[in-house]
Protein backbone atom coordinates (compact mmCIF):
# COMPACT_ATOMS: atom_id res chain seq x y z
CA UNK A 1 -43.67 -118.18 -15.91
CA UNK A 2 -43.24 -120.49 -18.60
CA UNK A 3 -46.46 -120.85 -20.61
CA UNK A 4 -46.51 -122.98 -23.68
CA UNK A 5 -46.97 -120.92 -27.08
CA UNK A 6 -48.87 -121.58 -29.68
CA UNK A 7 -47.07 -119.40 -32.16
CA UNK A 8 -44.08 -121.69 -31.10
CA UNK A 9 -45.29 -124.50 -31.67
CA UNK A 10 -44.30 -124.19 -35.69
CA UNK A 11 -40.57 -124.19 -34.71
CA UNK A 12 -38.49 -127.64 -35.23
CA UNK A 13 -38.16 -129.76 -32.48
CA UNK A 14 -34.73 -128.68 -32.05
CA UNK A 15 -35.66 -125.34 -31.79
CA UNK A 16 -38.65 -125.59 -29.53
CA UNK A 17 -36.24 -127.57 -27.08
CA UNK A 18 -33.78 -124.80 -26.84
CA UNK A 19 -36.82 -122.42 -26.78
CA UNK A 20 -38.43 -124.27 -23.92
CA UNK A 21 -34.25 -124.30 -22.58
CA UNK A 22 -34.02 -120.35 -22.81
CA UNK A 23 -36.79 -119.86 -21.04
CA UNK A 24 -35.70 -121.88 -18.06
CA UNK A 25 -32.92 -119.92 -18.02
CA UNK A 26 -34.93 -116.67 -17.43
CA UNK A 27 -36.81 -118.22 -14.50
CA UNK A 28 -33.49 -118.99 -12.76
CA UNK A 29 -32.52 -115.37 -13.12
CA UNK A 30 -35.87 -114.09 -12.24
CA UNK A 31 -35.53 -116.13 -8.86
CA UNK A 32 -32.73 -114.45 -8.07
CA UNK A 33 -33.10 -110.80 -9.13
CA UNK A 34 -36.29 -110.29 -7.76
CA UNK A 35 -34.98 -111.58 -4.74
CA UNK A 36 -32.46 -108.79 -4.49
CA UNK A 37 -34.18 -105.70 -6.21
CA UNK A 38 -34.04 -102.91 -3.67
CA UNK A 39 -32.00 -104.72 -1.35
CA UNK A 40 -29.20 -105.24 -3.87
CA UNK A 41 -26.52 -105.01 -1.17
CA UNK A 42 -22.92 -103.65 -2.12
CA UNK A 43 -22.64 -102.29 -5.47
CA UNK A 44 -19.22 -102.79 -7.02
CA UNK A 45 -17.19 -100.91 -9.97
CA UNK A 46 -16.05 -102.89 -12.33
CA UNK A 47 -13.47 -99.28 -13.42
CA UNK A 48 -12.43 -99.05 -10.33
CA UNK A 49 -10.76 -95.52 -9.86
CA UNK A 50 -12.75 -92.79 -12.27
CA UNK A 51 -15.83 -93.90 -14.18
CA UNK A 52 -18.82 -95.90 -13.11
CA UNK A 53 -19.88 -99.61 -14.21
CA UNK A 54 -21.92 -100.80 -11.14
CA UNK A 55 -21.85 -104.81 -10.72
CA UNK A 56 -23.66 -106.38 -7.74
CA UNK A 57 -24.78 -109.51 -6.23
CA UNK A 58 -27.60 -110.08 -8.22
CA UNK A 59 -25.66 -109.67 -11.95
CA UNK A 60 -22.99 -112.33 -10.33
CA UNK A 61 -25.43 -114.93 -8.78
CA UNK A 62 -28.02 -114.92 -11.90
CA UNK A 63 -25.50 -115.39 -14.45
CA UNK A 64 -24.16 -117.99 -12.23
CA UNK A 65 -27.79 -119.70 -11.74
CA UNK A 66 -27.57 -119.42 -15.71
CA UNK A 67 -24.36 -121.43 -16.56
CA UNK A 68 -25.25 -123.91 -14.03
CA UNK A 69 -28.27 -124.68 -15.88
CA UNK A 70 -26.37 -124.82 -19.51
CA UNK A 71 -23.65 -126.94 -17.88
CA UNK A 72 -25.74 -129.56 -17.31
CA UNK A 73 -28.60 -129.33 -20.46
CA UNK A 74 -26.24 -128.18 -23.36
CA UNK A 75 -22.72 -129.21 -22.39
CA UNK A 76 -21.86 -128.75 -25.95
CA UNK A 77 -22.70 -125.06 -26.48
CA UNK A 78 -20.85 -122.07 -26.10
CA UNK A 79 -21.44 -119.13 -23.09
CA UNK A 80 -20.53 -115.64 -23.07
CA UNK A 81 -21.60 -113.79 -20.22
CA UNK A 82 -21.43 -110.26 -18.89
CA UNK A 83 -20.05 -111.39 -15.42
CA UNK A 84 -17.99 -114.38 -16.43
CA UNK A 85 -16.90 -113.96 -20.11
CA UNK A 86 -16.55 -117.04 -22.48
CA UNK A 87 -16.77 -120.66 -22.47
CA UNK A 88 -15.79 -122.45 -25.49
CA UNK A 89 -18.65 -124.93 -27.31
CA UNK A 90 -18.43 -127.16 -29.72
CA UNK A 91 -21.77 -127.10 -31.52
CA UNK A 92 -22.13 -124.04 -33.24
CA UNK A 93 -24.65 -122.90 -30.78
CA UNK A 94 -23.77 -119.70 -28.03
CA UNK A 95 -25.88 -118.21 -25.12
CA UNK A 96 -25.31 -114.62 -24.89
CA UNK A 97 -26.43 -114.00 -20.87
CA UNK A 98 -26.90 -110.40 -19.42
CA UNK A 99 -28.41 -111.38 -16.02
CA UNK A 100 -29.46 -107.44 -15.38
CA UNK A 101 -28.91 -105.14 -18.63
CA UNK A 102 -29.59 -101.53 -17.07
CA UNK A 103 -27.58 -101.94 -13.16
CA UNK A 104 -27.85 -98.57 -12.67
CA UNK A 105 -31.56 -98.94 -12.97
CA UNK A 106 -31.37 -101.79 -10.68
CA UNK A 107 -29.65 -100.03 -8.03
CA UNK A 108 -31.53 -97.24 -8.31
CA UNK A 109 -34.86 -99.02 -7.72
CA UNK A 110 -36.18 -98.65 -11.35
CA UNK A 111 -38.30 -101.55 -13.03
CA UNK A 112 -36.71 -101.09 -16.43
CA UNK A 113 -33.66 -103.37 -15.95
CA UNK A 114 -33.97 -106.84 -17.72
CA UNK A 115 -32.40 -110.13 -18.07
CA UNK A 116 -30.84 -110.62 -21.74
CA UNK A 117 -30.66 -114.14 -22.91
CA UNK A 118 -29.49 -114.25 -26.45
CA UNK A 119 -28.90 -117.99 -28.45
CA UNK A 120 -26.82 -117.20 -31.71
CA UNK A 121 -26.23 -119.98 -34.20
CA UNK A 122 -22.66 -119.52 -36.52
CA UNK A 123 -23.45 -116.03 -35.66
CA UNK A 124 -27.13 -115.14 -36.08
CA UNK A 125 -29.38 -114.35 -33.74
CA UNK A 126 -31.97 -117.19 -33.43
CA UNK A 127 -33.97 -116.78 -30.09
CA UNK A 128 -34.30 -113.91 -27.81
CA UNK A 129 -35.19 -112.88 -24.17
CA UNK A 130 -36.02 -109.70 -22.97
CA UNK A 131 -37.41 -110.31 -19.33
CA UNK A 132 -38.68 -107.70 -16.37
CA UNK A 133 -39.34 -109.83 -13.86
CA UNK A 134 -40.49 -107.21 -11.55
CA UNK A 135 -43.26 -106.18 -14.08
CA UNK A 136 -44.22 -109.57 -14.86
CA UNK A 137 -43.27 -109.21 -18.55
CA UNK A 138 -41.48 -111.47 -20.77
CA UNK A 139 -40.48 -110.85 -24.25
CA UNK A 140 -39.73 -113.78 -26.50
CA UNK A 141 -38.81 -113.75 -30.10
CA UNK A 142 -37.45 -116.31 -32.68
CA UNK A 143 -37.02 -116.35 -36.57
CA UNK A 144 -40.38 -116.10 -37.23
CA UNK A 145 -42.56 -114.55 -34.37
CA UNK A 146 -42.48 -112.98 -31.24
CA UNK A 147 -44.86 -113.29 -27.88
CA UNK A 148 -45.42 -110.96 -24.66
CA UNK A 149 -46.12 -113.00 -21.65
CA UNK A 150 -47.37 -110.59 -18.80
CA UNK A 151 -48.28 -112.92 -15.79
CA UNK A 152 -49.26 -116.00 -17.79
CA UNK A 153 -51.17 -114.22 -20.44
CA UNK A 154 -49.63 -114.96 -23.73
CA UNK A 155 -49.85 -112.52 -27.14
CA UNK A 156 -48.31 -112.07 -30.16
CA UNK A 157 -46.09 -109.12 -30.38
CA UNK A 158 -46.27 -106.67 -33.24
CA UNK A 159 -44.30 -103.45 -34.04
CA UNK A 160 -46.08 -100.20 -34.71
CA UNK A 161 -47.07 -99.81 -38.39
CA UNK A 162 -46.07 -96.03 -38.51
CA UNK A 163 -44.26 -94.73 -41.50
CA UNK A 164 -43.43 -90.93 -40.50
CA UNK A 165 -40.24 -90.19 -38.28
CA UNK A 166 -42.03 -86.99 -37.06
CA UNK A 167 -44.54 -89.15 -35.35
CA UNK A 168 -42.44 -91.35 -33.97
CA UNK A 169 -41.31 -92.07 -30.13
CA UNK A 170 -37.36 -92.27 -30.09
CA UNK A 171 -35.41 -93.64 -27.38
CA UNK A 172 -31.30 -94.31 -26.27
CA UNK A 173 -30.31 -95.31 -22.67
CA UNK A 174 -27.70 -92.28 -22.40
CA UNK A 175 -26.76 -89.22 -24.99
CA UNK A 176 -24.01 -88.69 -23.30
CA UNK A 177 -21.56 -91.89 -23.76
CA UNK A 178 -22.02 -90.82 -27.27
CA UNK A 179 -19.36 -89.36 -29.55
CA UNK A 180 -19.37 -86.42 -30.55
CA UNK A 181 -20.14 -87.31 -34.23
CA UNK A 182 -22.56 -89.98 -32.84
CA UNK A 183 -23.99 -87.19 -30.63
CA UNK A 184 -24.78 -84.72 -33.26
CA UNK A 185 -26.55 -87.40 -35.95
CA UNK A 186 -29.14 -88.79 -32.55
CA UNK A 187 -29.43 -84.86 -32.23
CA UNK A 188 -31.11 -84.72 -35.49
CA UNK A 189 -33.40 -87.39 -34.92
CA UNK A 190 -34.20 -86.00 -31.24
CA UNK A 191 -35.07 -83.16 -33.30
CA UNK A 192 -36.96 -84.72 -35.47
CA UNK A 193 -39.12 -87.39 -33.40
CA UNK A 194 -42.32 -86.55 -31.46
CA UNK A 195 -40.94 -87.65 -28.34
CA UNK A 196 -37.74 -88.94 -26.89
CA UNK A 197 -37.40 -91.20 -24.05
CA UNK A 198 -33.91 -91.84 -21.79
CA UNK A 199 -32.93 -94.41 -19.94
CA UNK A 200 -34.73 -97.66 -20.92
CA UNK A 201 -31.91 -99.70 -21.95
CA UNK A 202 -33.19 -102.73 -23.26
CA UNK A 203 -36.34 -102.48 -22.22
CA UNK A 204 -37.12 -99.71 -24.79
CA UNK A 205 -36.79 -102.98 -27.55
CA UNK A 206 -39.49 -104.56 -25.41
CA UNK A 207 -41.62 -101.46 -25.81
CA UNK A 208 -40.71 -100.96 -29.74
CA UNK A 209 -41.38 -104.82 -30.33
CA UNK A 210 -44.90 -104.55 -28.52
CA UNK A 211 -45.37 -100.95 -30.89
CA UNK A 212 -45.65 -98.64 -28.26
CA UNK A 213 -41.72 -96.73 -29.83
CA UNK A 214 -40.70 -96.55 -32.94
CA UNK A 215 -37.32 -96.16 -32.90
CA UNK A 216 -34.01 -96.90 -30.65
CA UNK A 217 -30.37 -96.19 -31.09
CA UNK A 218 -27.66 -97.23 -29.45
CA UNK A 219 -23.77 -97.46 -29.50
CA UNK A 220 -20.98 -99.23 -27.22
CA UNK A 221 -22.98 -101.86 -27.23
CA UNK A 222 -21.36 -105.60 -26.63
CA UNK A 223 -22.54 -109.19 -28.11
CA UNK A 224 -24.70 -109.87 -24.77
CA UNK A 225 -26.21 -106.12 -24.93
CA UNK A 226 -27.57 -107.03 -28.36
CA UNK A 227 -28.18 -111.33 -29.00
CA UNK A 228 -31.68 -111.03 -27.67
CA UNK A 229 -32.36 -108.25 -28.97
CA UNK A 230 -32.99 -108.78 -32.44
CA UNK A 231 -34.82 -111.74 -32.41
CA UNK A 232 -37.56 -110.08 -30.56
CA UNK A 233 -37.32 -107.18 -32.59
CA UNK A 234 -37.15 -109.02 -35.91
CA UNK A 235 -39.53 -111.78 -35.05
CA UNK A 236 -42.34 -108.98 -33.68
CA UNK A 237 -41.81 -107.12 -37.52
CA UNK A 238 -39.86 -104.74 -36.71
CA UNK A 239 -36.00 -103.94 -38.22
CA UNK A 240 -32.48 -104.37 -36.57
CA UNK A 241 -29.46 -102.55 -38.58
CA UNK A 242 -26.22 -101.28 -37.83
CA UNK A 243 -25.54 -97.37 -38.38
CA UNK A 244 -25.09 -97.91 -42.12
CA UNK A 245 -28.61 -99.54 -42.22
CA UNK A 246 -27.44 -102.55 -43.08
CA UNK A 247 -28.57 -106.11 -40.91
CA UNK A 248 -27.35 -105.59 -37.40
CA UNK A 249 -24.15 -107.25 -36.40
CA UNK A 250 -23.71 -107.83 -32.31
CA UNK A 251 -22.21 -104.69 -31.85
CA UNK A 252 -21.40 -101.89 -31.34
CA UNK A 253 -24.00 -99.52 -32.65
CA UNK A 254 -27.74 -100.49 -33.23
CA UNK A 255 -30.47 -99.06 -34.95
CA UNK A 256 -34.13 -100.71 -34.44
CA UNK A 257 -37.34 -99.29 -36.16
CA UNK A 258 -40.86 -100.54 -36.11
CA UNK A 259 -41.04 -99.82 -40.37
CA UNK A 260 -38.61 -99.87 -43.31
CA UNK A 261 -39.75 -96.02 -43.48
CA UNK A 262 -38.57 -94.68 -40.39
CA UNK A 263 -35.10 -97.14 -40.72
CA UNK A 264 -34.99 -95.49 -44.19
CA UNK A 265 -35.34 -91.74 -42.41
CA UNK A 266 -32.98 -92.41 -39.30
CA UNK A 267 -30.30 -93.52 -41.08
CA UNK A 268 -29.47 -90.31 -43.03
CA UNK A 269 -28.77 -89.44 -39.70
CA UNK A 270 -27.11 -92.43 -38.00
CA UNK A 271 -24.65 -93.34 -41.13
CA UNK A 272 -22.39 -90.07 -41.01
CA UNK A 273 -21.60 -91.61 -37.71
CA UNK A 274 -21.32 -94.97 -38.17
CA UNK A 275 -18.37 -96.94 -37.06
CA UNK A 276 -17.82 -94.12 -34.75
CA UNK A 277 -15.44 -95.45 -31.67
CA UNK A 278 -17.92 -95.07 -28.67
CA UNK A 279 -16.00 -94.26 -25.10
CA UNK A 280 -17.56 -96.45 -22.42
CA UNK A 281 -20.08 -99.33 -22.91
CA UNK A 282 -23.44 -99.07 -21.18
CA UNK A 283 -24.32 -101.33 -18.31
């Protein structure tokens, strides 16, 4: 799956080395998801008694076909993973890992589940992963660019260049882990988009990055929910804020728009809510 880029090849060596590193990552994980997807086996929860945070094979055994790979190539850098928290680095460098963001989708038989890998230097967000291996689609963005590799075809990705929240396709994973303050401001912009669309989880970043939505919001999101996120986002054009607007953080809540416009617009909305304490995280 991993093609060369020419876009890439701009980057420092340093950078094209961990690029070229990230993506061997993602082909581990691929091996082993697509090996499992709808025949996941036993589906955990992580809560136990009450609510519901599936975790199955495949999250466990790609995150560990991850590490094993950083163990070996970058001894030196920091982990934190979903399934197996943190390992302490030493160079200022740290893998986020999500081996499937969107289980439920997973278990459910639904392509829009993707592998996360997120590389954050002193805390920005320098490369990014958004991978659907079942689709054939790779999403890969960096500081300044971002590709779509669907089956060994290579393009550049770029945002949609609309300016008008009323024309815009919305999107968040689940209304209804929302606050109620947090509830009522993504009401108004339901309200106010063309179109809304549920239950992508990251893969509705993929879709904004490559301009098909304009706009996603999210909240209770963790540091390996968001990492790879906003290098794709950011390096296809498009913006990734907090509630307030301001540059996104890694976590909890998330605002990312294909134009300064429709940022501008949503976040009358998002910022009476922002810093709201979301109840339960999304897979």
């Amino acid at each position: 799956m991993n093609t060369p880029s020419t876009a890439s090849s701009a980057l420092s060596a340093d950078m094209q080395s961990r690029l070229a590193l990230a993506h061997k990552l993602a082909d581990a994980a691929r091996d082993v998801t697509l090996a499992l997807f709808r025949q996941h086996g036993e589906t955990d929860n992580k809560l136990g008694e009450g609510d519901f945070d599936p975790v199955t094979k495949a999250d466990r055994d790609a995150e560990a076909a991850m590490r094993d790979i950083l163990t070996r190539e970058a001894p030196d850098d920091a982990i934190n993973g979903e399934e197996f928290g943190v390992t302490e680095g030493t160079s200022g460098w740290t893998w986020y890992l999500d081996p499937v963001d969107g289980t439920r989708a997973f278990i459910a038989g639904l392509p829009t589940w993707t592998t996360l890998i997120g590389l954050v230097r002193d805390g920005s967000p320098e490369i990014g992963i958004i991978d659907q291996p079942y689709l054939g689609e790779r999403y890969t963005g960096w500081t300044s660019g971002a590709e779509i590799n669907v089956r060994g075809t290579v393009t550049p990705l770029r945002v949609s260049d609309e300016t008008r929240l009323t024309n815009a396709i919305l999107s968040t994973t689940d209304p209804f882990i929302l606050t109620p303050s947090e509830r009522g401001a993504f009401e108004h912009l339901r309200q106010t988009a063309r179109l809304t669309r549920y239950g992508l989880d990251a893969y509705a970043y993929a879709r904004l990055s490559a301009g098909d939505i304009q706009l996603v919001t999210e909240t209770a999101l963790q540091p390996h929910d968001i990492a790879a996120l906003i290098p794709v986002v950011r390096g296809a054009g498009g913006l990734a804020c907090d509630w307030t607007g301001a540059p996104a953080m890694l976590g909890p809540q998330l605002a990312c728009a294909a134009t300064q416009e429709i940022m501008d617009q949503a976040v009358i909305s998002l910022r009476r809510s922002a810093g709201s304490k979301s109840r339960i995280g999304i897979d």
